[in-house]
PDB file of N, CA and C in Angstrom:
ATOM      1  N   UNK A   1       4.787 -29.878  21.935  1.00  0.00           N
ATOM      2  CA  UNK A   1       5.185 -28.500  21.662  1.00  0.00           C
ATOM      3  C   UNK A   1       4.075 -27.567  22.162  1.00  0.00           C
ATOM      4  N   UNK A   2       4.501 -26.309  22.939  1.00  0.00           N
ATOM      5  CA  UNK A   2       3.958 -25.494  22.997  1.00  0.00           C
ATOM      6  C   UNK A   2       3.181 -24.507  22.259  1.00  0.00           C
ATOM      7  N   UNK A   3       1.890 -24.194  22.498  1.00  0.00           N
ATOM      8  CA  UNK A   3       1.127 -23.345  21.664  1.00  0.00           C
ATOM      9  C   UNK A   3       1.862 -22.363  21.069  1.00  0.00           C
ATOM     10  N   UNK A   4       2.443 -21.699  21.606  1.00  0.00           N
ATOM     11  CA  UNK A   4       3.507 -20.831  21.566  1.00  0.00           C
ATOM     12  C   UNK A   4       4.491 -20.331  20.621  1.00  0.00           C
ATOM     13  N   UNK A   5       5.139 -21.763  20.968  1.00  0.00           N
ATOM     14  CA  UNK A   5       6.009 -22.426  20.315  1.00  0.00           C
ATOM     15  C   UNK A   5       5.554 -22.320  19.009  1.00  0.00           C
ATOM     16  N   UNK A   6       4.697 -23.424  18.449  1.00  0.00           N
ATOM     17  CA  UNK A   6       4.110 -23.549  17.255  1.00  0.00           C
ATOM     18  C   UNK A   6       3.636 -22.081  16.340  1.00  0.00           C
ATOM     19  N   UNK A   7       2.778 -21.059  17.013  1.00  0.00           N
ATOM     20  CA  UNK A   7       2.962 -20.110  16.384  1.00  0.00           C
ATOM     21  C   UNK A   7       4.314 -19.271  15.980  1.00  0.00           C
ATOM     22  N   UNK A   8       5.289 -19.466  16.820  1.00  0.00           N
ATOM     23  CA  UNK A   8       6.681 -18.884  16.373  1.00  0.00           C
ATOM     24  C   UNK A   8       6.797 -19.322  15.008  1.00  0.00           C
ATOM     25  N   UNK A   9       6.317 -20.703  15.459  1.00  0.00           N
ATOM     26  CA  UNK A   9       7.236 -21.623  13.749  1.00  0.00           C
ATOM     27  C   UNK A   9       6.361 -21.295  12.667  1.00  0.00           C
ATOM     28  N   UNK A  10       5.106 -20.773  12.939  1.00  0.00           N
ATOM     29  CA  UNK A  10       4.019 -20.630  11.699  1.00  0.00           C
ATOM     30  C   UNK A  10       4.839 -19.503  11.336  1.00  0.00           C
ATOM     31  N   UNK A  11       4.907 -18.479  12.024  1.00  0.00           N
ATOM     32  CA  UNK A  11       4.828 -17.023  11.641  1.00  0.00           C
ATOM     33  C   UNK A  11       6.260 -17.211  11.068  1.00  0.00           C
ATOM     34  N   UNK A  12       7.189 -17.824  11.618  1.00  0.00           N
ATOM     35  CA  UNK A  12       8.319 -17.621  10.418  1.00  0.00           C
ATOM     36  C   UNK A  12       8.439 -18.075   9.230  1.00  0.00           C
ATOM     37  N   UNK A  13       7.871 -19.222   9.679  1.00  0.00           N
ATOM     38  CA  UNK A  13       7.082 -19.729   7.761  1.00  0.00           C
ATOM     39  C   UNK A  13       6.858 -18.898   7.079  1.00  0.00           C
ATOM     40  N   UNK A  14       5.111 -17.923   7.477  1.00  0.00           N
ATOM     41  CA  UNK A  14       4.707 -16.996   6.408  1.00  0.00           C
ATOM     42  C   UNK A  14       5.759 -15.722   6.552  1.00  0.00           C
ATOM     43  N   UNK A  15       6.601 -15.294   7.149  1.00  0.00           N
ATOM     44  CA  UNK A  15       7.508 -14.391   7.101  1.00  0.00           C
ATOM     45  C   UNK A  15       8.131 -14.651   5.735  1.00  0.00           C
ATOM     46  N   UNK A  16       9.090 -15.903   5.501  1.00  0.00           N
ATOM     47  CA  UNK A  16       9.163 -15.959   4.392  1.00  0.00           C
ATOM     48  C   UNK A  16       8.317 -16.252   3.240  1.00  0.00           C
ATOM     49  N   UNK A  17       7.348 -16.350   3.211  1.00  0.00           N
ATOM     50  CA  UNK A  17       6.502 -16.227   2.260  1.00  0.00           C
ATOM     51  C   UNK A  17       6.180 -15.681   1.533  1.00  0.00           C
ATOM     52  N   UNK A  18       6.865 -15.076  -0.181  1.00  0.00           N
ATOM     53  CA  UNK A  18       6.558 -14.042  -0.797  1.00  0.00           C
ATOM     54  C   UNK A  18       4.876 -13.620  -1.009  1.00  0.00           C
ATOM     55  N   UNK A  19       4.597 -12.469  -1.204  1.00  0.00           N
ATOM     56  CA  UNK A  19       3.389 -12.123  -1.226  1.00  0.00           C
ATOM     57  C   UNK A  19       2.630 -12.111   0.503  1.00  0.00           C
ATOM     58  N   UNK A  20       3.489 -12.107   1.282  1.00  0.00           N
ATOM     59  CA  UNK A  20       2.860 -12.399   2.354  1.00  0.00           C
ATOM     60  C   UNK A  20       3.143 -11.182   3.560  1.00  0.00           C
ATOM     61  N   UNK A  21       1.542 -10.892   4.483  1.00  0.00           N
ATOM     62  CA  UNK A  21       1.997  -9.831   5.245  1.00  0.00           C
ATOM     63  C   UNK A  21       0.673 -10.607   6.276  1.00  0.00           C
ATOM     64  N   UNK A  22       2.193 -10.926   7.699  1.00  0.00           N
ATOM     65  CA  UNK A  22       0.649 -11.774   8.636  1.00  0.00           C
ATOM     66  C   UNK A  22       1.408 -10.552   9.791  1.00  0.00           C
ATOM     67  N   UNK A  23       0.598 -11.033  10.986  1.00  0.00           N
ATOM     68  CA  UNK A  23       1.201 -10.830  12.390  1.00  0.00           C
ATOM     69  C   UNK A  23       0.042 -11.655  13.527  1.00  0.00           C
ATOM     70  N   UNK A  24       0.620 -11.574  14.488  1.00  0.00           N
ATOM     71  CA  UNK A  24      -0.040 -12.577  15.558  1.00  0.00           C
ATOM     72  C   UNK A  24      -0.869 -11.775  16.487  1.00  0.00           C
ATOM     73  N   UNK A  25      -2.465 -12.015  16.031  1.00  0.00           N
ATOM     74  CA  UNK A  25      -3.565 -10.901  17.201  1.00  0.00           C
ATOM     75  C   UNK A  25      -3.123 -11.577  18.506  1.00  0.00           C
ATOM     76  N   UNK A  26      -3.164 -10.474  19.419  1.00  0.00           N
ATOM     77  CA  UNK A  26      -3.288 -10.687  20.329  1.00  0.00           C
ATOM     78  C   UNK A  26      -4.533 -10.110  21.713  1.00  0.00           C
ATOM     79  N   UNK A  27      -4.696 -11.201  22.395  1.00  0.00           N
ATOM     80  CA  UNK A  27      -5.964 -10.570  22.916  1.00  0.00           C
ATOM     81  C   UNK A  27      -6.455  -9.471  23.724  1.00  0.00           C
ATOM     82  N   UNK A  28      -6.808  -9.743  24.453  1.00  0.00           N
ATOM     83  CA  UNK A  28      -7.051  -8.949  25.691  1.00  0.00           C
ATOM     84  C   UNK A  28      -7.942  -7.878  25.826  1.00  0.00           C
ATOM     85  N   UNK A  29      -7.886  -7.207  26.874  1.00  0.00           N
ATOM     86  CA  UNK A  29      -9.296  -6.391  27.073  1.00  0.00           C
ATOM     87  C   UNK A  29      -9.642  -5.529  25.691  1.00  0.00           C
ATOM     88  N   UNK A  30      -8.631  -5.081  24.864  1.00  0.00           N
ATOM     89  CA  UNK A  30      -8.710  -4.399  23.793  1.00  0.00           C
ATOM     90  C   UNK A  30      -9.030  -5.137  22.844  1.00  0.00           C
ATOM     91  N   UNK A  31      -9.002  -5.955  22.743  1.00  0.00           N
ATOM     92  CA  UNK A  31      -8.786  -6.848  21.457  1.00  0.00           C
ATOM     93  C   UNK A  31     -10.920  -7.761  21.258  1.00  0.00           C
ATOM     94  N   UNK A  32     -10.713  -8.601  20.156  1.00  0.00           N
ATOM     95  CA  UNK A  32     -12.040  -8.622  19.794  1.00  0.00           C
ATOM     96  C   UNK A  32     -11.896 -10.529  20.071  1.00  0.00           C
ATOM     97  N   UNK A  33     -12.551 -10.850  21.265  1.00  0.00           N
ATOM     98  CA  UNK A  33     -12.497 -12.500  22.047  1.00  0.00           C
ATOM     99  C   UNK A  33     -13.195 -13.016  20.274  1.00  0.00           C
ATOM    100  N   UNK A  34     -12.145 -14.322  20.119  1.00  0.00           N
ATOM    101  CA  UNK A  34     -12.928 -15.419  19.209  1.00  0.00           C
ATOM    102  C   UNK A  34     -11.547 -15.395  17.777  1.00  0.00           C
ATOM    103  N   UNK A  35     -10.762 -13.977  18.110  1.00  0.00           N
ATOM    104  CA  UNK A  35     -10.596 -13.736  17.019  1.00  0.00           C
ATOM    105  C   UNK A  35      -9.152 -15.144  16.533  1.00  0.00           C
ATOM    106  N   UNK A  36      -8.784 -15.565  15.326  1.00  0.00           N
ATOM    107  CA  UNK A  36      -7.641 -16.224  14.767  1.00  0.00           C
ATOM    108  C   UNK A  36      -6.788 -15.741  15.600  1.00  0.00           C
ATOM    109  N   UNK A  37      -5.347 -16.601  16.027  1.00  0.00           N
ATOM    110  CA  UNK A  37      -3.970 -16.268  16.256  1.00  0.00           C
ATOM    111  C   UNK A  37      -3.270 -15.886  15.497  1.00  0.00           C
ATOM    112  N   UNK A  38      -3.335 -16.128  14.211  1.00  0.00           N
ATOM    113  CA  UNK A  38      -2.241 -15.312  12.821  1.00  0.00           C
ATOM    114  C   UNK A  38      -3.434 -14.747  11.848  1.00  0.00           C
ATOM    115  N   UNK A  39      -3.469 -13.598  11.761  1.00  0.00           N
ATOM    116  CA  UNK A  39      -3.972 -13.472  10.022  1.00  0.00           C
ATOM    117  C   UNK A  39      -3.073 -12.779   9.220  1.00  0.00           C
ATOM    118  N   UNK A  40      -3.581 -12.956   7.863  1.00  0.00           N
ATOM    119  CA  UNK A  40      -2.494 -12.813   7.341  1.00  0.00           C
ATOM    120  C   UNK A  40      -3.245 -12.827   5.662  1.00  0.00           C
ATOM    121  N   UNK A  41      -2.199 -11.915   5.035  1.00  0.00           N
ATOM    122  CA  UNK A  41      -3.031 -11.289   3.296  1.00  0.00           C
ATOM    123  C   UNK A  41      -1.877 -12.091   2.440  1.00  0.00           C
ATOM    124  N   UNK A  42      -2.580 -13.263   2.037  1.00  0.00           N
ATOM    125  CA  UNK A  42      -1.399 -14.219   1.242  1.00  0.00           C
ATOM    126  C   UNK A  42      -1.813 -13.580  -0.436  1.00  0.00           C
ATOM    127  N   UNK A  43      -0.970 -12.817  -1.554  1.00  0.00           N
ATOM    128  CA  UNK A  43      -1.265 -12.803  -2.506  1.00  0.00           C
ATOM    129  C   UNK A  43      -2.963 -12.253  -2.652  1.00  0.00           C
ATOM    130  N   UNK A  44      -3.305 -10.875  -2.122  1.00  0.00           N
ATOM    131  CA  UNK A  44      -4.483 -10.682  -1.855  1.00  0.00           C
ATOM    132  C   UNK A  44      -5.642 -11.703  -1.362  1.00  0.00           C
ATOM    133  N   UNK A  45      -5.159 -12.528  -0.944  1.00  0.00           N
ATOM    134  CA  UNK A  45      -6.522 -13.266   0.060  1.00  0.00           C
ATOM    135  C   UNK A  45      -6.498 -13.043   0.970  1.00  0.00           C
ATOM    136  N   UNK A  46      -7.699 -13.039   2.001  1.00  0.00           N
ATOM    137  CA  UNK A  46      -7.593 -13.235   3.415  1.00  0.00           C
ATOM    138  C   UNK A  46      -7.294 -14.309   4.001  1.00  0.00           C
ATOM    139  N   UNK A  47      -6.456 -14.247   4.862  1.00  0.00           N
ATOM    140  CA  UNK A  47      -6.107 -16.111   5.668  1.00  0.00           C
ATOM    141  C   UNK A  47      -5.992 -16.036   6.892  1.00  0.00           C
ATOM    142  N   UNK A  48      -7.209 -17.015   8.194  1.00  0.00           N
ATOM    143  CA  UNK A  48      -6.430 -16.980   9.319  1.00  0.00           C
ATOM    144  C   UNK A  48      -6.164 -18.335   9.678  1.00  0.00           C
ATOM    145  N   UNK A  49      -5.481 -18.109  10.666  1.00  0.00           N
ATOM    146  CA  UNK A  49      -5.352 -19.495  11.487  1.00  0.00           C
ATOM    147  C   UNK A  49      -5.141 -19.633  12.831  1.00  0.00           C
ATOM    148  N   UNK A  50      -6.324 -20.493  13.545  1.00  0.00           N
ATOM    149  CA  UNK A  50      -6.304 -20.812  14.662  1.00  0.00           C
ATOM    150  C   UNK A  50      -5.253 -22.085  15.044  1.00  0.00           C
ATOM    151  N   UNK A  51      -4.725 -21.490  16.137  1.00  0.00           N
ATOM    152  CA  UNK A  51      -3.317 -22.791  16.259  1.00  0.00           C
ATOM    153  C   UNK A  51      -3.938 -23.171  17.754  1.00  0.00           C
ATOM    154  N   UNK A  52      -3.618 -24.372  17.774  1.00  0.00           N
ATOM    155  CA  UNK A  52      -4.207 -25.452  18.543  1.00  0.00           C
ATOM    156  C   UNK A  52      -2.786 -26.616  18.395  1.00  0.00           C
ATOM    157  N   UNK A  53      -2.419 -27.122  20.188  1.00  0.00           N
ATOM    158  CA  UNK A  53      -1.635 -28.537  19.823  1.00  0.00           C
ATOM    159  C   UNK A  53      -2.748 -29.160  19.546  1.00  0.00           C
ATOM    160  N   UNK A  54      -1.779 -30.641  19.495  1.00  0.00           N
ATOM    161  CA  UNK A  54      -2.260 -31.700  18.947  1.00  0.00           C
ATOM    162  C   UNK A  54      -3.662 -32.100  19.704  1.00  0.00           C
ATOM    163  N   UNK A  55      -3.723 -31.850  20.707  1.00  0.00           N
ATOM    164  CA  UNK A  55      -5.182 -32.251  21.748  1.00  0.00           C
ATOM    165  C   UNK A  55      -5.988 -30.936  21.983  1.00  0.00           C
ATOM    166  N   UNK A  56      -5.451 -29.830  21.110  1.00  0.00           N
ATOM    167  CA  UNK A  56      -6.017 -28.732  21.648  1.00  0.00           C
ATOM    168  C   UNK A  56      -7.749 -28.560  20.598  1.00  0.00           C
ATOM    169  N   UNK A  57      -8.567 -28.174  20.922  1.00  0.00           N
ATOM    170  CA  UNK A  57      -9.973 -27.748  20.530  1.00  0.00           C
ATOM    171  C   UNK A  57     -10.560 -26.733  20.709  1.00  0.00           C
ATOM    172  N   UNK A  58     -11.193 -26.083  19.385  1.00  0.00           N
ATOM    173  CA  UNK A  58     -11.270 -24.920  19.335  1.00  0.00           C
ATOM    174  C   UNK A  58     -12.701 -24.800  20.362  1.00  0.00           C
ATOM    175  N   UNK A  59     -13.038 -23.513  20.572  1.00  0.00           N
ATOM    176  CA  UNK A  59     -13.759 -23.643  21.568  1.00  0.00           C
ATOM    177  C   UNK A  59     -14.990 -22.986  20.750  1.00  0.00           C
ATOM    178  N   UNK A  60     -16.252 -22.955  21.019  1.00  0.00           N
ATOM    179  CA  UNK A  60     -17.697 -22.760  20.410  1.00  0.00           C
ATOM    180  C   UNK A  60     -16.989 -21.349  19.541  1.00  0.00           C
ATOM    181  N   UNK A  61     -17.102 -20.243  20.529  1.00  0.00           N
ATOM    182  CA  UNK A  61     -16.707 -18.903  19.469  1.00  0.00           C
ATOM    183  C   UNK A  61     -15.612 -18.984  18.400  1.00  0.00           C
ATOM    184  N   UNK A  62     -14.786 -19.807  18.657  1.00  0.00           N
ATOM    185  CA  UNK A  62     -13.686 -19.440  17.856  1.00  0.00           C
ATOM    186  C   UNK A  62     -13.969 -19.973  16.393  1.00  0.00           C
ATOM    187  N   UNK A  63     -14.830 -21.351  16.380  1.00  0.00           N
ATOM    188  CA  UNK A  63     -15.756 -22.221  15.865  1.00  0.00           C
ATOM    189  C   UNK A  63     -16.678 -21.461  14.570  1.00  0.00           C
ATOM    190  N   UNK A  64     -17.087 -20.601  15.777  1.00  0.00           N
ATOM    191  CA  UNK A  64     -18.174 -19.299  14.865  1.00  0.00           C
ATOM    192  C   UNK A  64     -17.781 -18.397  14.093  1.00  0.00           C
ATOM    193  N   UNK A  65     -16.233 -17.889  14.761  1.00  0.00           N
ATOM    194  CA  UNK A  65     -15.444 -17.221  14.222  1.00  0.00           C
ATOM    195  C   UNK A  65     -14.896 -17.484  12.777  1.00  0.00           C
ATOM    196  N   UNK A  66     -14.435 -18.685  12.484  1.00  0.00           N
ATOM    197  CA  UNK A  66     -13.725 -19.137  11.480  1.00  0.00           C
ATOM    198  C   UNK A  66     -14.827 -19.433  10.602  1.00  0.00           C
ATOM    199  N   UNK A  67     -16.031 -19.927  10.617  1.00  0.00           N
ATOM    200  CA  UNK A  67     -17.609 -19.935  10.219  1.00  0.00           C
ATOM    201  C   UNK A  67     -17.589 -18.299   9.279  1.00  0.00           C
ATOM    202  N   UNK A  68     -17.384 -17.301  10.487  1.00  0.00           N
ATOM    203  CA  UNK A  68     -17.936 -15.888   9.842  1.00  0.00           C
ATOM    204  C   UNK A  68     -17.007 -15.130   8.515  1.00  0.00           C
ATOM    205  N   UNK A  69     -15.701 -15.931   9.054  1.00  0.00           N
ATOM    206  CA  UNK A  69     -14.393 -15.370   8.064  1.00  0.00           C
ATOM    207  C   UNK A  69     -14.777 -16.185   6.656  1.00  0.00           C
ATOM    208  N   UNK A  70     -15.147 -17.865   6.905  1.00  0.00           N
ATOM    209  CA  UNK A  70     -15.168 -18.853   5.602  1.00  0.00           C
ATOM    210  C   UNK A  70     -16.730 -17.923   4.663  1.00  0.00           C
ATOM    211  N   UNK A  71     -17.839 -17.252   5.548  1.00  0.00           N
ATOM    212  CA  UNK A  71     -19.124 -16.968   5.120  1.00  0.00           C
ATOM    213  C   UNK A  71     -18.441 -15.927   4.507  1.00  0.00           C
ATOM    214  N   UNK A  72     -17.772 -15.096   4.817  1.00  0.00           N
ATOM    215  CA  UNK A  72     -17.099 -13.702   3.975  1.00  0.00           C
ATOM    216  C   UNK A  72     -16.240 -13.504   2.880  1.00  0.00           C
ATOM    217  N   UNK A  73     -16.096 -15.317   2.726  1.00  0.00           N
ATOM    218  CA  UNK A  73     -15.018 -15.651   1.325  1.00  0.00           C
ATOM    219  C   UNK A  73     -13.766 -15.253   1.884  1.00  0.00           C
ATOM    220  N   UNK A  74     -13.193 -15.055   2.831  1.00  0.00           N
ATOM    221  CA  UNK A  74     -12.211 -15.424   3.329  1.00  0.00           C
ATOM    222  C   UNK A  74     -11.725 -17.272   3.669  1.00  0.00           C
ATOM    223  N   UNK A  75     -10.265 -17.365   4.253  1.00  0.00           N
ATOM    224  CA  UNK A  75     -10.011 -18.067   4.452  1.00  0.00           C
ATOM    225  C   UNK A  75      -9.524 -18.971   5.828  1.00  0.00           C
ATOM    226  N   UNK A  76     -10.326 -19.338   6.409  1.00  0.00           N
ATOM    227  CA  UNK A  76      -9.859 -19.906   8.003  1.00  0.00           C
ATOM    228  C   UNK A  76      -9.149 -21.180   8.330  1.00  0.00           C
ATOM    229  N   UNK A  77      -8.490 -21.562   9.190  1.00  0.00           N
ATOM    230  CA  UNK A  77      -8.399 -22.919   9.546  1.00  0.00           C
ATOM    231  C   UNK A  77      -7.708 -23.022  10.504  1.00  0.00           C
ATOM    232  N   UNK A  78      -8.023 -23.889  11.604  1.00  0.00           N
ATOM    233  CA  UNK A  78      -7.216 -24.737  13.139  1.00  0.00           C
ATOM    234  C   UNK A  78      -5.981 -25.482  12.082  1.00  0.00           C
ATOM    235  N   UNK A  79      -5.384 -25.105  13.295  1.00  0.00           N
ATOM    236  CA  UNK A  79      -3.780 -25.571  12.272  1.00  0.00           C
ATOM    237  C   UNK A  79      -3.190 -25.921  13.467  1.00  0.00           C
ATOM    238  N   UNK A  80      -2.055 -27.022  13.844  1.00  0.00           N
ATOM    239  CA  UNK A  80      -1.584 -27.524  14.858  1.00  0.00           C
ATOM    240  C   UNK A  80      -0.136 -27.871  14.472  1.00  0.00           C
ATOM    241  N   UNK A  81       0.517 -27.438  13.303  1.00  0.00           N
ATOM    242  CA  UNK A  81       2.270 -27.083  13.011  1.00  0.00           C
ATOM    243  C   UNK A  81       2.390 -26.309  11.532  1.00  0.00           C
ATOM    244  N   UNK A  82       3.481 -25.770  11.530  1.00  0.00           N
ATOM    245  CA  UNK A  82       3.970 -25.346  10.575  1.00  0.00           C
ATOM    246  C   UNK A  82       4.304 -26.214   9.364  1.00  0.00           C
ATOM    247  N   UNK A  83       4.142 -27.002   9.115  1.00  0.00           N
ATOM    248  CA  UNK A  83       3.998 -28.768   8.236  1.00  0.00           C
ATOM    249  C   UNK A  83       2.586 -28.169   7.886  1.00  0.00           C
ATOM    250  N   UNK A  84       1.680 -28.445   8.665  1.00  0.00           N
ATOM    251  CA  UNK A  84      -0.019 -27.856   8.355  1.00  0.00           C
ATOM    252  C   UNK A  84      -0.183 -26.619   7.362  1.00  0.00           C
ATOM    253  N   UNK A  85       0.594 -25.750   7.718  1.00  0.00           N
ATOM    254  CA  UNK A  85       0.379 -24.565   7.370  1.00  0.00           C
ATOM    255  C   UNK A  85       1.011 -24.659   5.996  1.00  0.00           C
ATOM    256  N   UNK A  86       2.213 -25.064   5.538  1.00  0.00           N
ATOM    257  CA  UNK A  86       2.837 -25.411   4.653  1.00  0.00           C
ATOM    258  C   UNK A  86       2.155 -25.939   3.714  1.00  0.00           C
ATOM    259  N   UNK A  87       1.619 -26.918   3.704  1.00  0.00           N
ATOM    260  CA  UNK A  87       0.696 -27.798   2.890  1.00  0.00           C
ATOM    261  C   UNK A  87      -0.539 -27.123   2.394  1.00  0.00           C
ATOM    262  N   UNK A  88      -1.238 -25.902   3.824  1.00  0.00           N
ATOM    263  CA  UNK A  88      -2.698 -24.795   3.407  1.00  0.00           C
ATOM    264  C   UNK A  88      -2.016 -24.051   1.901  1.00  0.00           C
ATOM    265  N   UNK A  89      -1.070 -23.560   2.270  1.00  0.00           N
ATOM    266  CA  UNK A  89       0.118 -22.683   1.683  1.00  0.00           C
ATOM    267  C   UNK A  89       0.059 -23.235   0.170  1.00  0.00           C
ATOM    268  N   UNK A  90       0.205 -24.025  -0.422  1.00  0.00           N
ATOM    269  CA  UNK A  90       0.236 -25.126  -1.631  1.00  0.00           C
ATOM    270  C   UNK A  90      -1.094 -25.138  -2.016  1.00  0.00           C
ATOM    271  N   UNK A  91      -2.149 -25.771  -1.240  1.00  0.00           N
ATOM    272  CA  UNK A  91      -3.103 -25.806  -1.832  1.00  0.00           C
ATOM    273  C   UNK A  91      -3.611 -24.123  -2.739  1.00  0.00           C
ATOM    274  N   UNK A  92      -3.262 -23.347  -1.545  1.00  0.00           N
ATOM    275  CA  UNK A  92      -4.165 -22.187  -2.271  1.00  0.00           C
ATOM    276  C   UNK A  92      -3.117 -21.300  -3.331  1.00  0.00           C
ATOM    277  N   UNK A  93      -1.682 -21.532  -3.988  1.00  0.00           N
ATOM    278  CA  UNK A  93      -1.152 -21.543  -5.019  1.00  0.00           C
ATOM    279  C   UNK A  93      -1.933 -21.882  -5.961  1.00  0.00           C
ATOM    280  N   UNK A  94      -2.393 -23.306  -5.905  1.00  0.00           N
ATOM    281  CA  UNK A  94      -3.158 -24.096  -7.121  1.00  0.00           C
ATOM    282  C   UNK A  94      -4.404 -23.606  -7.257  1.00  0.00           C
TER     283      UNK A  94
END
C-alpha cells in the first residue's frame, strides 16, 4: 500500500473519532521540513503521526522531530496502517 493510501485510511479513522480534530500537514516551501503527516488534538492531547510503509524509515529530522513533540509532553509516533493507529487510539483512552 501506498503512503498515500495509508494516510487516507488513518485520517478517516480519526475523522470518526469523537473528540477528535486532525488534518494532514503538508509540505513544501511554506511549510516547516521534519514536520508529522497527521496531527491531530485527540480529547485535548497533542498527537502526531509519521506514516511510513512497511519498509519505509523515518529519516534523522523527522526522528528529532517526534523527539521534540515527545520532550513537549506531546504525543508522536511512525505508524505504518490504520490497525496501528487504532490500537495508539486505545491505549491513550486508558
Amino acid at each position: 500500500m501506498a503512503e498515500r493510501d495509508i494516510v487516507a485510511a488513518i485520517l478517516r479513522l480519526l475523522k470518526k473519532t469523537p473528540g477528535c480534530f486532525c488534518w494532514k500537514e503538508h509540505g513544501g516551501m511554506y511549510g516547516t521540513a521534519g514536520i508529522p503527516d497527521i496531527i491531530a488534538c485527540i480529547n485535548g492531547r497533542f498527537v502526531a503521526f509519521e506514516v511510513k510503509t512497511e519498509t519505509g524509515k523515518l529519516t534523522k529530522l523527522q526522528e528529532i522531530t517526534l523527539q521534540k513533540i515527545r520532550d513537549a509532553k506531546g504525543q508522536a509516533f511512525k505508524v505504518t496502517s490504520a490497525a496501528e493507529v487504532a490500537a495508539i487510539l486505545k491505549e491513550l483512552e486508558g
